[in-house]
Structures are given as C-alpha cells and as structure tokens.
Protein backbone atom coordinates (compact mmCIF):
# COMPACT_ATOMS: atom_id res chain seq x y z
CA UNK A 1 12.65 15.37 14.50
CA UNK A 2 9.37 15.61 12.15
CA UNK A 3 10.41 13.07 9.94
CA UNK A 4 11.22 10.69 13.14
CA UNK A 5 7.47 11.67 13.83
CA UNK A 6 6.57 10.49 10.58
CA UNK A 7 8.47 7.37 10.60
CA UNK A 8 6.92 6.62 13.90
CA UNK A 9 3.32 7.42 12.38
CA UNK A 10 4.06 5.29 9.41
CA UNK A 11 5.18 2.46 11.57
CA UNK A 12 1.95 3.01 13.78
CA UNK A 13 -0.66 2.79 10.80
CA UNK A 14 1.23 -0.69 9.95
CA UNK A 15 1.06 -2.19 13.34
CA UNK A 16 -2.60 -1.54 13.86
CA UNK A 17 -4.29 -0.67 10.55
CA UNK A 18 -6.86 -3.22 11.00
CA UNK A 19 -7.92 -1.65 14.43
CA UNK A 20 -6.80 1.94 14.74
CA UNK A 21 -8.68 1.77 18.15
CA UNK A 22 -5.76 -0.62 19.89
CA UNK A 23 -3.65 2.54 20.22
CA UNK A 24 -3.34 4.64 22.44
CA UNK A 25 -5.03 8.38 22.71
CA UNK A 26 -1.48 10.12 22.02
CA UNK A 27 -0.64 7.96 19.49
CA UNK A 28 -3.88 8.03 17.62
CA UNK A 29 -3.41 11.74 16.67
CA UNK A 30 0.13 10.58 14.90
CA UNK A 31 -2.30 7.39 13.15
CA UNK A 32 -5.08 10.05 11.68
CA UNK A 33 -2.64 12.26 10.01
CA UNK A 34 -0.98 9.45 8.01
CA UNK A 35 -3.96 7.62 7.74
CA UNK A 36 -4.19 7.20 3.24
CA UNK A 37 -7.43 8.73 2.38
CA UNK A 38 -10.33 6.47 0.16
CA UNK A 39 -8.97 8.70 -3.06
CA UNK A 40 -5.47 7.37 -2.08
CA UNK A 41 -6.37 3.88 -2.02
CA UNK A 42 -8.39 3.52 -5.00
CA UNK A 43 -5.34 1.41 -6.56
CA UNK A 44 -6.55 -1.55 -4.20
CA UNK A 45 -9.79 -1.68 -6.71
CA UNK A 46 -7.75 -2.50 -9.74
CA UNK A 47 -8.27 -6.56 -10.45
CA UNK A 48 -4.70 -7.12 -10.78
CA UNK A 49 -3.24 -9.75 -12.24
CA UNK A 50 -0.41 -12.62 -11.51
CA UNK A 51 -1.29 -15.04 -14.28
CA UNK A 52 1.38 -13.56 -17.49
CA UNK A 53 -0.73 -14.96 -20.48
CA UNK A 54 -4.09 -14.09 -18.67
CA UNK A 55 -3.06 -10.90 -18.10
CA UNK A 56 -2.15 -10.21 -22.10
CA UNK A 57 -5.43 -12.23 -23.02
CA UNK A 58 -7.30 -9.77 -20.76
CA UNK A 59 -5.34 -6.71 -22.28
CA UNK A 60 -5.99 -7.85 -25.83
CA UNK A 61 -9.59 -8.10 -25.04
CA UNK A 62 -9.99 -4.96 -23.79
CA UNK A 63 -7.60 -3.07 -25.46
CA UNK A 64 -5.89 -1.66 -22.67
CA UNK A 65 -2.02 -1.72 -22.15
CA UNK A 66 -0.52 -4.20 -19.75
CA UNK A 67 1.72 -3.03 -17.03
CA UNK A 68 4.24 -5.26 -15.75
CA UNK A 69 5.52 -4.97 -12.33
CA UNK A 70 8.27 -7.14 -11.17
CA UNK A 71 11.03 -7.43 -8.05
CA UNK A 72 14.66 -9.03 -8.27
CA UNK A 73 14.80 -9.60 -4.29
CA UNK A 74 13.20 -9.19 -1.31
CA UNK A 75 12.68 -5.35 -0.35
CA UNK A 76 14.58 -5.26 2.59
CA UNK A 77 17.53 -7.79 1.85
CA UNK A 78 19.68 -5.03 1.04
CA UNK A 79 18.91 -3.18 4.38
C-alpha cells in the first residue's frame, strides 16, 4: 500500500509540477512529501552538453572529465 502511495505521489508531482496549486487539498499533502528539494535538483544547473566534439573541446579546456550519457531506445518501449 505505501509504495502505491508513492507511485501515486510520484505521478502527482509529474502531472502538475508547474502548478502544485491545481491539486487538490488531499492530494497536495502526497505532492509536498515527494516534492525534490533545491539540494536535489542542483543537477539541473550543470550546462550540459549535446554537441560530442564541443563537449571534449570544453573538457580539454577545462580539464575536467567528460561524462557520456547515452540511451539505445525509448524508456518505456520495453514496458
């Protein structure tokens, strides 16, 4: 049952992250506790990169390593 709760949480923060005020007063309780905090979100101030050979120029520059992220299908193909 709690991690039906979650799921349902999860799925609320999706639907309405952009205006947590749309939902409803019992459902807002479920939205604040799954709610990512600023400390969780600090990833979104990273200046990623899609560009391959601007991403190693930038690297080289400032001699940082380069992480490569990549995806052989849709996410949810397989479902």
């Amino acid at each position: 049952m709690r991690s039906r709760a979650l799921l349902v949480g999860l799925v609320l923060t999706t639907l309405v992250s952009a205006d947590p005020e749309l939902l409803p007063t019992s459902s807002k309780r479920w939205y604040d506790l799954v709610k990512p905090t600023q400390r969780e979100l600090k990833w979104r101030k990273i200046p990623w990169l899609t560009d391959l050979s601007e991403a190693v120029k930038t690297a080289k520059e400032e001699k940082r390593p380069l992480v490569i992220w990549t995806a052989g299908d849709e996410p949810l193909d397989r479902c």
